[in-house]
C-alpha atoms as a PDB file:
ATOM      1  CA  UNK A   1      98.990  77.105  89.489  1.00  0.00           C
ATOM      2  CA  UNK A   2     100.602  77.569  92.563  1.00  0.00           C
ATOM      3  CA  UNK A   3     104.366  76.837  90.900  1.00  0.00           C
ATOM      4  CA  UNK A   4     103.278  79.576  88.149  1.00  0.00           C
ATOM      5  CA  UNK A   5     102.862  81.658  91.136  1.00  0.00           C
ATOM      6  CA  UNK A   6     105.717  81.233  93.350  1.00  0.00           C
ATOM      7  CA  UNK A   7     107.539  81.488  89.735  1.00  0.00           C
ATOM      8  CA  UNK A   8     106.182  85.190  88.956  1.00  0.00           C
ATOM      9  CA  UNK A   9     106.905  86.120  92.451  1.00  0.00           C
ATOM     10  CA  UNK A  10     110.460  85.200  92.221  1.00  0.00           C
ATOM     11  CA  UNK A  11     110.668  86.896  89.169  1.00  0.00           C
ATOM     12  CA  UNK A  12     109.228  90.121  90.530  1.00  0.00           C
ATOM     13  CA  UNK A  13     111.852  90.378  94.074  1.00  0.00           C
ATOM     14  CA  UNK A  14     114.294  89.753  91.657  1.00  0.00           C
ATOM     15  CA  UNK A  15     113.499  92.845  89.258  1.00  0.00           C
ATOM     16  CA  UNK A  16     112.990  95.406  92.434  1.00  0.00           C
ATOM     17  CA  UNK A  17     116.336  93.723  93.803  1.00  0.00           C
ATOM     18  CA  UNK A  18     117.621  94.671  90.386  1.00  0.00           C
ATOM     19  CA  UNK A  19     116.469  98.260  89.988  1.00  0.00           C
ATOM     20  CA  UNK A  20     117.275  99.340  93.164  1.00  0.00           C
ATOM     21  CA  UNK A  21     121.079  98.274  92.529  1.00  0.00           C
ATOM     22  CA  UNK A  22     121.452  99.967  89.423  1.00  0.00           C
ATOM     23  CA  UNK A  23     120.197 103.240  90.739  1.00  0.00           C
ATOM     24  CA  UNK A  24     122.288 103.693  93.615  1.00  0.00           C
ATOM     25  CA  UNK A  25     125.409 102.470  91.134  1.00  0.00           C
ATOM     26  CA  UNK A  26     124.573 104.878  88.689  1.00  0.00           C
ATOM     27  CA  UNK A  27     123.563 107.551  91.414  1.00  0.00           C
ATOM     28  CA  UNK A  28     127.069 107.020  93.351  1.00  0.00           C
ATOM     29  CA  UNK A  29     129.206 107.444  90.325  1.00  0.00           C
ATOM     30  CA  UNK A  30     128.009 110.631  88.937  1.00  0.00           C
ATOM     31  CA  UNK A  31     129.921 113.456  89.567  1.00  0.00           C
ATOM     32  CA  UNK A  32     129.350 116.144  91.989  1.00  0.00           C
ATOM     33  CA  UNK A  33     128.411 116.261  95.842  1.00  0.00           C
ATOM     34  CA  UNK A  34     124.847 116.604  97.197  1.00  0.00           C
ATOM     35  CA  UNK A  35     126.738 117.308 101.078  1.00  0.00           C
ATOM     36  CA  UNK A  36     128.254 120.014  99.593  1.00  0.00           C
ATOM     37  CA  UNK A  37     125.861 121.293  97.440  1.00  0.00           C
ATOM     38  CA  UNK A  38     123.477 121.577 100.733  1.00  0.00           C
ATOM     39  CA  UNK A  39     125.949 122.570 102.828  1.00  0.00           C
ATOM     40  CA  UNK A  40     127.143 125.352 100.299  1.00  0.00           C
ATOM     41  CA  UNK A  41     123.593 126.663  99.385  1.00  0.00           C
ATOM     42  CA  UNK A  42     123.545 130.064  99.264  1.00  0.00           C
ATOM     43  CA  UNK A  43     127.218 130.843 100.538  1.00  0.00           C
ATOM     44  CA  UNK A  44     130.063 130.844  98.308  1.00  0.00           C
ATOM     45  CA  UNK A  45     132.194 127.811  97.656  1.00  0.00           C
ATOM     46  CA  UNK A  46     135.284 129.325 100.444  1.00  0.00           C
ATOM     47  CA  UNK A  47     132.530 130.087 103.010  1.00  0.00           C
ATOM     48  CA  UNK A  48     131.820 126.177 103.636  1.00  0.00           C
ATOM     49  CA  UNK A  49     133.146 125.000 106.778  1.00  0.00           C
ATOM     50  CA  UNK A  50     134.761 121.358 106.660  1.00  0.00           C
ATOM     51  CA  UNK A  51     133.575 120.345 109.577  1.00  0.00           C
ATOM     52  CA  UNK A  52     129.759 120.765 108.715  1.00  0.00           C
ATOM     53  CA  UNK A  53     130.283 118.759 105.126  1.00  0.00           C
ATOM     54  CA  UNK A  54     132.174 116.337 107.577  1.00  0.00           C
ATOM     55  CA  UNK A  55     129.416 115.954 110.417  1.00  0.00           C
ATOM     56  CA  UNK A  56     126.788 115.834 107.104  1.00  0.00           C
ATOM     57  CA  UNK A  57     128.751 112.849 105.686  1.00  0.00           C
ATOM     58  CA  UNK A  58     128.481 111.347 108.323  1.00  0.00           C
ATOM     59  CA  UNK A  59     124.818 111.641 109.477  1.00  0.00           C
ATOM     60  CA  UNK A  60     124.205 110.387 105.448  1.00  0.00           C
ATOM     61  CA  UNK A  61     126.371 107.277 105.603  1.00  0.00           C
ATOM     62  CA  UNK A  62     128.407 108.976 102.773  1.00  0.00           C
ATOM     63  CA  UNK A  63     131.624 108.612 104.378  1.00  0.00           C
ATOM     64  CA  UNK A  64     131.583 104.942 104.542  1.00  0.00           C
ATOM     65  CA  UNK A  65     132.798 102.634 101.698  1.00  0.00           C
ATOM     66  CA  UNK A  66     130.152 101.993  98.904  1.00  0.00           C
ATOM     67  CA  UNK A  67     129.516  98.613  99.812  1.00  0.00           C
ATOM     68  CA  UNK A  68     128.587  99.327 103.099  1.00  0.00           C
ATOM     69  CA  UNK A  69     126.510 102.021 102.066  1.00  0.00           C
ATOM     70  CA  UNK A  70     124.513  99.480  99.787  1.00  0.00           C
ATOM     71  CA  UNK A  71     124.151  97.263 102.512  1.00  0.00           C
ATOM     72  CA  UNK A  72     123.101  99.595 104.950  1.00  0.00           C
ATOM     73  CA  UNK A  73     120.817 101.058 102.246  1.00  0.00           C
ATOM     74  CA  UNK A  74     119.324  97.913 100.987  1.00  0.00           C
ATOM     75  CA  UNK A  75     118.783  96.574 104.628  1.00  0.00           C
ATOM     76  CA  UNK A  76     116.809  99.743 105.489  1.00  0.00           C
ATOM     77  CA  UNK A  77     115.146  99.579 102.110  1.00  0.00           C
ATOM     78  CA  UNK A  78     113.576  96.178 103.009  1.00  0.00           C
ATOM     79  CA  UNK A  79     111.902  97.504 106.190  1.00  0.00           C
ATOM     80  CA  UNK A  80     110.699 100.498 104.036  1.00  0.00           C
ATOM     81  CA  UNK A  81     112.929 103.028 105.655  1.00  0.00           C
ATOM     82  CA  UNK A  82     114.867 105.135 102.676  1.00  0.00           C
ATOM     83  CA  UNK A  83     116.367 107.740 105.281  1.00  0.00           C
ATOM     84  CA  UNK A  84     115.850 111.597 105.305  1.00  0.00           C
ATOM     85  CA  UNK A  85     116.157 113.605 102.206  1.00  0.00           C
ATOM     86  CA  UNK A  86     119.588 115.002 101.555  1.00  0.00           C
ATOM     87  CA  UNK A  87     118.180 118.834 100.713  1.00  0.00           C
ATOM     88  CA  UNK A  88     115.466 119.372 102.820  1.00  0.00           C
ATOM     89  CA  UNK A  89     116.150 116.538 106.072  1.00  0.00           C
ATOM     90  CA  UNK A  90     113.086 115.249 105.663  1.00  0.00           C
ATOM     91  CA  UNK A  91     111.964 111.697 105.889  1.00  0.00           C
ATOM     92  CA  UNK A  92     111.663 110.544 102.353  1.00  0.00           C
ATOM     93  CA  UNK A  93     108.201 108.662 103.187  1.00  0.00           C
ATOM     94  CA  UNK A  94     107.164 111.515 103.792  1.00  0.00           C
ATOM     95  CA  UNK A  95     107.903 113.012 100.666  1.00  0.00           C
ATOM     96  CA  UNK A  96     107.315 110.926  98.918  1.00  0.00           C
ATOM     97  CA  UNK A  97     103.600 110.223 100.858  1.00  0.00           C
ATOM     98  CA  UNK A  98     102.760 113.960 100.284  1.00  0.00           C
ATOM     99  CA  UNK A  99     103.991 113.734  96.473  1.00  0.00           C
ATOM    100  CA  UNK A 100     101.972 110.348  95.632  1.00  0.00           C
ATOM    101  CA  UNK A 101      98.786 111.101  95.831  1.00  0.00           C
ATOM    102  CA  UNK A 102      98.562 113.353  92.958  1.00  0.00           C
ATOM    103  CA  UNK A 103     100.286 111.223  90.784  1.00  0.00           C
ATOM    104  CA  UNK A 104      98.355 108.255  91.464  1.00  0.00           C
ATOM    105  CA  UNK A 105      95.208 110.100  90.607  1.00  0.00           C
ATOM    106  CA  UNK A 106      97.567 111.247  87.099  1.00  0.00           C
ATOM    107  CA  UNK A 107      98.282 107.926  86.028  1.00  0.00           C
ATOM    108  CA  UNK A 108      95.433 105.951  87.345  1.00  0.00           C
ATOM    109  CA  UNK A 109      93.340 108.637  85.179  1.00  0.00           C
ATOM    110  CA  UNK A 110      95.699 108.631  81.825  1.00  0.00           C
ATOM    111  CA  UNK A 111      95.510 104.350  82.256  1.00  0.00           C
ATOM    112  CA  UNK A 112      91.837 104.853  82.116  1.00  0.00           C
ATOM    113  CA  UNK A 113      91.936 107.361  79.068  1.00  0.00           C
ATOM    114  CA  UNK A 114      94.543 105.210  77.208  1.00  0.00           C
ATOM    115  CA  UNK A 115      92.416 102.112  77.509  1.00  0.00           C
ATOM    116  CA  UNK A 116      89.475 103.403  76.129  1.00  0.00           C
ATOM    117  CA  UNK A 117      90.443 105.345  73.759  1.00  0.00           C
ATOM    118  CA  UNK A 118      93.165 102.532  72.724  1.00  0.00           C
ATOM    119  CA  UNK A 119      90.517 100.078  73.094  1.00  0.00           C
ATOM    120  CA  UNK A 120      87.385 101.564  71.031  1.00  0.00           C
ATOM    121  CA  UNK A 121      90.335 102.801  68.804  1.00  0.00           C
ATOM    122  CA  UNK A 122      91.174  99.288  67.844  1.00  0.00           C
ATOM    123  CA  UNK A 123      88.207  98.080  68.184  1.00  0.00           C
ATOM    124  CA  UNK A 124      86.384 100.627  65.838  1.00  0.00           C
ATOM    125  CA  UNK A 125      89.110 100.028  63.174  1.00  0.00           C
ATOM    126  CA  UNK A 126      88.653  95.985  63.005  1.00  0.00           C
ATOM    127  CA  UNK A 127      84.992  95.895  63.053  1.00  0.00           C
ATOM    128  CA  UNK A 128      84.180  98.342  59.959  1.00  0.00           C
ATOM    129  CA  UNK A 129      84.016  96.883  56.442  1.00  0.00           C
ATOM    130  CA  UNK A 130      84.801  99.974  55.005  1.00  0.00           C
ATOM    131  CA  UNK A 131      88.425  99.875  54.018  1.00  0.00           C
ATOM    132  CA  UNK A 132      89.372 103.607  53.253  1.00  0.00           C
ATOM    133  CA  UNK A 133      88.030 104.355  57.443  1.00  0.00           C
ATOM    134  CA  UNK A 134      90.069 101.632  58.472  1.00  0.00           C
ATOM    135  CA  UNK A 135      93.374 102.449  56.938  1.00  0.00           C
ATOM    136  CA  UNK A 136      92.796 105.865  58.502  1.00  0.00           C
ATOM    137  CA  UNK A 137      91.941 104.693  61.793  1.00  0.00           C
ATOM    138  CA  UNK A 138      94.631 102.296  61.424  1.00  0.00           C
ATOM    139  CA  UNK A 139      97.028 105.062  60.620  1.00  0.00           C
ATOM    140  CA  UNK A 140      96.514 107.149  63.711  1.00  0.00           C
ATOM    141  CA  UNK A 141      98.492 105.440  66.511  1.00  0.00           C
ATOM    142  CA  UNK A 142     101.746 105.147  65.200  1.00  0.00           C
ATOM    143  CA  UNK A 143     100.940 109.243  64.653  1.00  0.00           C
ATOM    144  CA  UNK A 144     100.090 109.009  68.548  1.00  0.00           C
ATOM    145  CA  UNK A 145     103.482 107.294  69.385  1.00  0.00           C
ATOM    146  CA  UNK A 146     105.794 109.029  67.585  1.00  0.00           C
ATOM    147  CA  UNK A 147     104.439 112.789  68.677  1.00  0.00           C
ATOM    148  CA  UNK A 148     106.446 113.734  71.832  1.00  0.00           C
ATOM    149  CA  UNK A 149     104.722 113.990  74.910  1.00  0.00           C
ATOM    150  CA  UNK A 150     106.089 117.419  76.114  1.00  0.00           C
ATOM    151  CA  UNK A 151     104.065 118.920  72.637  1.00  0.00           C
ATOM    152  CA  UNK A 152     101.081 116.984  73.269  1.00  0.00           C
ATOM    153  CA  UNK A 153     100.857 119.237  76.338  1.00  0.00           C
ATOM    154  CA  UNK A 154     101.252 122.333  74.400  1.00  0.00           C
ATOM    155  CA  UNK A 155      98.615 121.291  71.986  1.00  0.00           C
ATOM    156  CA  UNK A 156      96.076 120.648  74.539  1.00  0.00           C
ATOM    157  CA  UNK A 157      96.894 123.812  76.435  1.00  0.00           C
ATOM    158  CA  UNK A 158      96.625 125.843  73.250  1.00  0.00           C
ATOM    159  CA  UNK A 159      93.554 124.302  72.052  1.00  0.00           C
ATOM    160  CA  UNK A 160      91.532 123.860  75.438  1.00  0.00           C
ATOM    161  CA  UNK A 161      92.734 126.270  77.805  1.00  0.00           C
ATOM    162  CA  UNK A 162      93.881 129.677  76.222  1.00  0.00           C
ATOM    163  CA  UNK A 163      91.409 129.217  73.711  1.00  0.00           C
ATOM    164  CA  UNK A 164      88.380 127.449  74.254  1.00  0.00           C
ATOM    165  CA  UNK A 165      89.191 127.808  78.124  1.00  0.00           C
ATOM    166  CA  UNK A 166      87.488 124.742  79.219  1.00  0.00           C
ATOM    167  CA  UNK A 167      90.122 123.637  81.199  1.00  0.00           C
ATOM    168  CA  UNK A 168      92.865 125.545  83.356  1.00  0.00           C
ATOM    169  CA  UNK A 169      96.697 125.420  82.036  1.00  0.00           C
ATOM    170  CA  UNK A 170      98.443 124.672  85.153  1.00  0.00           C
ATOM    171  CA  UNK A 171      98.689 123.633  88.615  1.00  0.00           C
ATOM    172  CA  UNK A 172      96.224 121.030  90.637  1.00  0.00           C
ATOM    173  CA  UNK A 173      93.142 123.040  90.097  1.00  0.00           C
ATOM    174  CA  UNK A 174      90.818 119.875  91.352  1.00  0.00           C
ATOM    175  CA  UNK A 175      89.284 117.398  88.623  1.00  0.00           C
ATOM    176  CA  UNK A 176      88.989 119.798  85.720  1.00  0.00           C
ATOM    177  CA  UNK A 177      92.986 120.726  86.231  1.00  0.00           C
ATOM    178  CA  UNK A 178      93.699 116.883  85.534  1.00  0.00           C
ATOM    179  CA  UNK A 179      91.902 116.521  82.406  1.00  0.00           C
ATOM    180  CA  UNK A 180      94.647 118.081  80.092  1.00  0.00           C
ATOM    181  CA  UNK A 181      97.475 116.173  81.308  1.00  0.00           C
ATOM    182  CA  UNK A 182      96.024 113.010  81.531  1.00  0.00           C
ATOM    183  CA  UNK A 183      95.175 113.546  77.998  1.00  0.00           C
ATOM    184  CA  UNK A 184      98.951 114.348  77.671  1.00  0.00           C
ATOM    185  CA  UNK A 185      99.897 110.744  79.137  1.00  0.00           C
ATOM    186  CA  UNK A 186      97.116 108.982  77.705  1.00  0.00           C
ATOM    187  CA  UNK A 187      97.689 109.916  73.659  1.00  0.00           C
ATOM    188  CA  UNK A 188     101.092 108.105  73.177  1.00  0.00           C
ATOM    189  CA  UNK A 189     100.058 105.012  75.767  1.00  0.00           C
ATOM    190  CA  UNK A 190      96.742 104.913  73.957  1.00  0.00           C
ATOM    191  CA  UNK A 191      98.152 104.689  71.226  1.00  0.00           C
ATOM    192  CA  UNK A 192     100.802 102.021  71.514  1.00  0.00           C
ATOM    193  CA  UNK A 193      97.935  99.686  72.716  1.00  0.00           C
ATOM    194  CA  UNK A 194      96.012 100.358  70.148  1.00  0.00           C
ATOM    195  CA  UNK A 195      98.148  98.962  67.331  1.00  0.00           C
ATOM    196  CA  UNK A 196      99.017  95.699  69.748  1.00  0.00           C
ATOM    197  CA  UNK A 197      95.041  95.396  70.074  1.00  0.00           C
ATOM    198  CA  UNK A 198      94.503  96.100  66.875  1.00  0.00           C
ATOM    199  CA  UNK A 199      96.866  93.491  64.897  1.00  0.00           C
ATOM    200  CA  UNK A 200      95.906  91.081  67.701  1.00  0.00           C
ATOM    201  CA  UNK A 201      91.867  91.360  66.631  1.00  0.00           C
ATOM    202  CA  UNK A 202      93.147  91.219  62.725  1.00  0.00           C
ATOM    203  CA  UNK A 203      94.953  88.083  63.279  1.00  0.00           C
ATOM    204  CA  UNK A 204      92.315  86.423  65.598  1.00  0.00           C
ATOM    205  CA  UNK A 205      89.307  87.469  63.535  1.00  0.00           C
ATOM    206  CA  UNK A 206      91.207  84.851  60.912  1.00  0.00           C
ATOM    207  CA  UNK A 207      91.130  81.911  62.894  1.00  0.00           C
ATOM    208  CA  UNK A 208      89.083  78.568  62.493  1.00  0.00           C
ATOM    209  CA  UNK A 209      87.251  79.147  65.687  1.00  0.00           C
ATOM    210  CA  UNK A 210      85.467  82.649  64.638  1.00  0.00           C
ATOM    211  CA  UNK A 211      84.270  81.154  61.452  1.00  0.00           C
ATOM    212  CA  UNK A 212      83.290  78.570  63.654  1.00  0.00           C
ATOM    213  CA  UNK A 213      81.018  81.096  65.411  1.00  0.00           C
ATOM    214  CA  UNK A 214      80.029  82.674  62.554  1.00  0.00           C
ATOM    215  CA  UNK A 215      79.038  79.400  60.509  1.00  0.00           C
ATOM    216  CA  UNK A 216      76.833  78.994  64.091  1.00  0.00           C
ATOM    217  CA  UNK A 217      74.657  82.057  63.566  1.00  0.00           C
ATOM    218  CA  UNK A 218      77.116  84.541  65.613  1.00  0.00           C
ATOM    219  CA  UNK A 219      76.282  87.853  64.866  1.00  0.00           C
ATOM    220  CA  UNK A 220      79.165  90.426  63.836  1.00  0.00           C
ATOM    221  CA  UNK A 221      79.155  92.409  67.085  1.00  0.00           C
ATOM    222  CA  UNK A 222      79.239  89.215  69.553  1.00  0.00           C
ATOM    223  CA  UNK A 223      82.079  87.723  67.464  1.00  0.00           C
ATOM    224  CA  UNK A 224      84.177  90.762  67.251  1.00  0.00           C
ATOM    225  CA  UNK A 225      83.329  90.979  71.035  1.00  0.00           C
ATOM    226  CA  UNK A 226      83.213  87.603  72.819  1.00  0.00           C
ATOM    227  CA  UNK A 227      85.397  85.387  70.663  1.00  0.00           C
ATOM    228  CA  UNK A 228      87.832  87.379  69.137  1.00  0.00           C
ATOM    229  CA  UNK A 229      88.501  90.436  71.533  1.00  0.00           C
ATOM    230  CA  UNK A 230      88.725  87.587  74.432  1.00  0.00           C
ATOM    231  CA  UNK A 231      91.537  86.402  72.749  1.00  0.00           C
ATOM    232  CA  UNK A 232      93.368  89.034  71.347  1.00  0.00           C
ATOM    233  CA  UNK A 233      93.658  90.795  74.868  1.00  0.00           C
ATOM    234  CA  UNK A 234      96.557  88.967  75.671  1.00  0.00           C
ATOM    235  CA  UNK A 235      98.834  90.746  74.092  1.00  0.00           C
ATOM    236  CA  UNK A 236      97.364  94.343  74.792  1.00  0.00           C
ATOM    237  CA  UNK A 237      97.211  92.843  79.113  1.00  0.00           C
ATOM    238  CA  UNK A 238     100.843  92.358  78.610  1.00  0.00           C
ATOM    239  CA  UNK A 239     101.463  95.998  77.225  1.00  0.00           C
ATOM    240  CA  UNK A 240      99.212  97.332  79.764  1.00  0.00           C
ATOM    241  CA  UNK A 241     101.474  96.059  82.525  1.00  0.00           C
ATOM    242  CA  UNK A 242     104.498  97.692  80.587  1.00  0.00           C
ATOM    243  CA  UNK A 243     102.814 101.289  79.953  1.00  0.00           C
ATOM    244  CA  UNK A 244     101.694 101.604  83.894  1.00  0.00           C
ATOM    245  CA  UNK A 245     105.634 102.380  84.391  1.00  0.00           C
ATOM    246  CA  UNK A 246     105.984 104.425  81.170  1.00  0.00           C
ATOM    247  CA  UNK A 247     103.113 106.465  82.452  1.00  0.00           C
ATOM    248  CA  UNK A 248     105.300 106.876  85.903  1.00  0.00           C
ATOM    249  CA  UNK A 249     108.230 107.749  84.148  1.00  0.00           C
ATOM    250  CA  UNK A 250     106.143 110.073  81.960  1.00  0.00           C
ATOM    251  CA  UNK A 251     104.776 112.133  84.839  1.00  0.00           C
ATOM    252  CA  UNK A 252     108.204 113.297  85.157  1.00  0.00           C
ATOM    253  CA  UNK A 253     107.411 115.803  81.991  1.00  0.00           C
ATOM    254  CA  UNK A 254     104.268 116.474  82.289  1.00  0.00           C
ATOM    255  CA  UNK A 255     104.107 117.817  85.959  1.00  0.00           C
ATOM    256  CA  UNK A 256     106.455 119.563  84.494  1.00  0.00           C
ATOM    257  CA  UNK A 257     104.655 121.241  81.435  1.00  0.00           C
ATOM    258  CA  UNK A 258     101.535 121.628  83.863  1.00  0.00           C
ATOM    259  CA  UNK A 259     103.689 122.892  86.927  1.00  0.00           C
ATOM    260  CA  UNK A 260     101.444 120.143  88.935  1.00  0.00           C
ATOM    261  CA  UNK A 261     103.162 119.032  92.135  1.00  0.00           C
ATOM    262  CA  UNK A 262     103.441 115.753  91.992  1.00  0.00           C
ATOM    263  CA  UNK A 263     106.118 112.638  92.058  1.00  0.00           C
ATOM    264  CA  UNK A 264     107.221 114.036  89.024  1.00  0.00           C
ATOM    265  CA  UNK A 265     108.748 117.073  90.174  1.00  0.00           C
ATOM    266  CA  UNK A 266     109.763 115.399  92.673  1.00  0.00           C
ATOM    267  CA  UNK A 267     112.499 113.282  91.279  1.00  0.00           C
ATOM    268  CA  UNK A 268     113.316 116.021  88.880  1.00  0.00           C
ATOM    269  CA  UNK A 269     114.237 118.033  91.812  1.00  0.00           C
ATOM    270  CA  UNK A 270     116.401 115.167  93.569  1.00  0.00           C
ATOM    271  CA  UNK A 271     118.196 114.016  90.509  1.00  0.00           C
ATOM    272  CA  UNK A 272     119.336 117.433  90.059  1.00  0.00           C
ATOM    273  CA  UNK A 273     120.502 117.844  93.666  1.00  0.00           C
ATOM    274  CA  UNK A 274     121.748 114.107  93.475  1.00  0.00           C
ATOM    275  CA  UNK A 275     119.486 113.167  96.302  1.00  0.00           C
ATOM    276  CA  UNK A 276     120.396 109.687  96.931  1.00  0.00           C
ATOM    277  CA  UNK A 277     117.682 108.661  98.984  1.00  0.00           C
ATOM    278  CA  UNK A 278     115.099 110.096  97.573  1.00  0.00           C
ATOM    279  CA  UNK A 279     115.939 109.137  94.364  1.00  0.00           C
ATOM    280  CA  UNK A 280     116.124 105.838  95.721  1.00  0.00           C
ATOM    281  CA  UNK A 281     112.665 105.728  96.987  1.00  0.00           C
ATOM    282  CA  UNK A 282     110.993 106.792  93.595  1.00  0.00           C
ATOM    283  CA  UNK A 283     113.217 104.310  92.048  1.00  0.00           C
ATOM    284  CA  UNK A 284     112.010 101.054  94.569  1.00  0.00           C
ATOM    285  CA  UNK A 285     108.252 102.995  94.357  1.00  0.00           C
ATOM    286  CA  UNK A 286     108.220 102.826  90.595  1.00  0.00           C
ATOM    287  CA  UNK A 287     109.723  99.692  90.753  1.00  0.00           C
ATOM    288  CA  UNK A 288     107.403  98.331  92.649  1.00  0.00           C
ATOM    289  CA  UNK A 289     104.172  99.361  90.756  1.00  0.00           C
ATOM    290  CA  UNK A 290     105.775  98.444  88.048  1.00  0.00           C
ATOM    291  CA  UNK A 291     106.369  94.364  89.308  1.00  0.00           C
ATOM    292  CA  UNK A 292     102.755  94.638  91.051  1.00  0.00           C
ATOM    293  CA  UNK A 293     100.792  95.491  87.718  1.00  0.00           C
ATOM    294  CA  UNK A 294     102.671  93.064  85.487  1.00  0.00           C
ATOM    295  CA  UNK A 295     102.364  90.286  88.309  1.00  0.00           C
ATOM    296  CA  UNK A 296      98.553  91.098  88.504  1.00  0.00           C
ATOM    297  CA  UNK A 297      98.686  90.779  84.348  1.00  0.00           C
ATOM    298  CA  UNK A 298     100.140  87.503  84.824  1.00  0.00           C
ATOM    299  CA  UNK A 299      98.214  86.540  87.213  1.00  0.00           C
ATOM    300  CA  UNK A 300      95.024  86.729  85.341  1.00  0.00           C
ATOM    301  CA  UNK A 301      96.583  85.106  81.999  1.00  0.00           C
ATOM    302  CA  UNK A 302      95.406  82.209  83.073  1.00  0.00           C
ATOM    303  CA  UNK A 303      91.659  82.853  83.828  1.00  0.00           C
ATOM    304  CA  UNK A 304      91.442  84.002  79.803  1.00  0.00           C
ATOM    305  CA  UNK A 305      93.648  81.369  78.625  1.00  0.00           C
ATOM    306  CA  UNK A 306      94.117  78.033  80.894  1.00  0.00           C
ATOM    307  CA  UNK A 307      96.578  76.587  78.619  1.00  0.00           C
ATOM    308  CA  UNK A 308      99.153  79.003  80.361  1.00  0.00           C
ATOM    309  CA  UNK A 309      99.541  77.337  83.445  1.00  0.00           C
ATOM    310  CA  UNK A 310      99.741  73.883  81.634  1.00  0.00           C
ATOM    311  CA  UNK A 311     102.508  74.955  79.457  1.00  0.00           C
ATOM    312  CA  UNK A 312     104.580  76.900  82.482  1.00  0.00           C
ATOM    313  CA  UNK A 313     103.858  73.516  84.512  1.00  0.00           C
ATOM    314  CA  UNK A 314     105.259  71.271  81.363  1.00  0.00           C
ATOM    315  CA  UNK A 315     108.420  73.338  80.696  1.00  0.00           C
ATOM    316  CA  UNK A 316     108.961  72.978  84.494  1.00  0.00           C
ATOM    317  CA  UNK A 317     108.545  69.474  84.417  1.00  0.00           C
ATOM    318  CA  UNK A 318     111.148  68.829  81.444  1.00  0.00           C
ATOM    319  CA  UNK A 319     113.412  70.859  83.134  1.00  0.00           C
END
């Protein structure tokens, strides 16, 4: 257990180590030039005096080679210090602190729609006998997946708020202003784990050990529950770890069909302006979520299934 550990660990400095590179890479060769875009803003493109642009590349690093830039970035990265933010000279922690909350409370909400409506979703459509239900229910997440998310949002906006008005349309208008775009998130993440769950309870509602339980007296709730669902979370544990940074990236759009300030908007904003560091701090934030949830997932693979640990420690030993 404690190799399978140290293994996933690896595994996970390695992937923030990874995503971190590629952003500033890809942020460093785009065109354009966030110094001058701040320096310039609101003054025409003759008005900009060279010596502020040069006095602002220097404050940013930016006049340094790119490799020392990295270094200097990564190196402060590691101690959790990503610098000030190019456009407004604030400390990105702190824009990223005052951001995070409401995104959290976004995602951790949409997780929580997607899994139960995923869930009883898949659930519902294994356990009836009635085969014209199931193929419907069956036939409604790859609907979910393939609607964009952007037009989810105008549904539920049309439907719920300018005409039933149940909820508001916009803005962070406490818990009833997060119902709608959680909703948003939750339909095409929902969705995707509902057809994993769903095969994964076909398939293990044919094996020898459920007619095992059911040749024992099982009745067809506790089977479908405690012996097949056990099972055939697996699969939909290592989706969940996948959608938690879908549902980040996701955020992006709909804080921005909502107009809900949140990381979202956020990065928007600096990706436009080619804000390096702050852009660099979502990127090792996201990253990092992302590597914690899927490290938790594998983490608890082997309390459901034991024979994980025994097959990670055999490969290791052949090797």
């Amino acid at each position: 257990m404690r190799g399978y550990v140290l293994k996933r660990l690896a595994q996970a400095v390695g992937v923030l180590w990874a995503a971190y590179t590629v952003s500033f890479l890809v942020l460093d060769y785009l065109p354009g030039d966030p110094v001058t875009a701040m320096a310039g803003a609101g003054m025409d493109s003759g008005q900009v005096d060279p010596r502020q642009i040069a006095a602002l590349r220097h404050e940013y690093g930016f006049d340094k080679p790119v490799l020392a830039q990295y270094a200097e970035y990564l190196g402060r990265a590691v101690r959790g210090d990503f610098g000030n933010a190019v456009t407004t000279g604030r400390p990105v922690s702190s824009t990223l602190a005052d951001a995070l909350p409401q995104t959290l409370q976004l995602t951790a909400t949409a997780l929580l729609f997607a899994v139960v409506l995923g869930g009883g979703l898949a659930v519902a459509a294994t356990y009836t006998r009635r085969r014209r239900l199931r193929q419907l229910l069956l036939s409604l997440p790859p609907l979910g997946v393939s609607v964009p998310t952007f037009w989810v949002g105008l549904l539920l906006v049309e439907a719920f708020s300018f005409r039933l008005r149940w909820f508001p349309a916009f803005g962070n208008d406490g818990p009833r202003g997060l119902v709608l775009p959680a909703l948003t998130l939750a339909v095409p993440t929902g969705a995707q784990l509902a057809q994993v769950l769903a095969k994964s309870l076909l398939t293990a509602l044919d094996q020898a050990y459920v007619e095992t339980a059911r040749a024992k007296g099982a009745g067809r709730w506790r089977v479908h529950l405690r012996h097949a669902l056990r099972n055939a979370s697996l699969p939909a544990l290592t989706v969940v770890g996948l959608l938690v940074g879908q549902l980040i990236a996701g955020s992006v759009v709909v804080e921005t069909v909502f107009s809900r300030d949140g990381l979202g908007r956020v990065t928007a904003a600096a990706v436009t302006a080619q804000d390096i560091p702050v852009v660099q701090g979502v990127v090792a934030f996201g990253a990092l979520v992302f590597v914690t949830t899927n490290l938790v997932v594998d983490l608890i693979y082997p309390l459901l299934d034991p024979r994980i640990v025994v097959a990670s420690g055999r490969r290791a030993g052949v090797a």
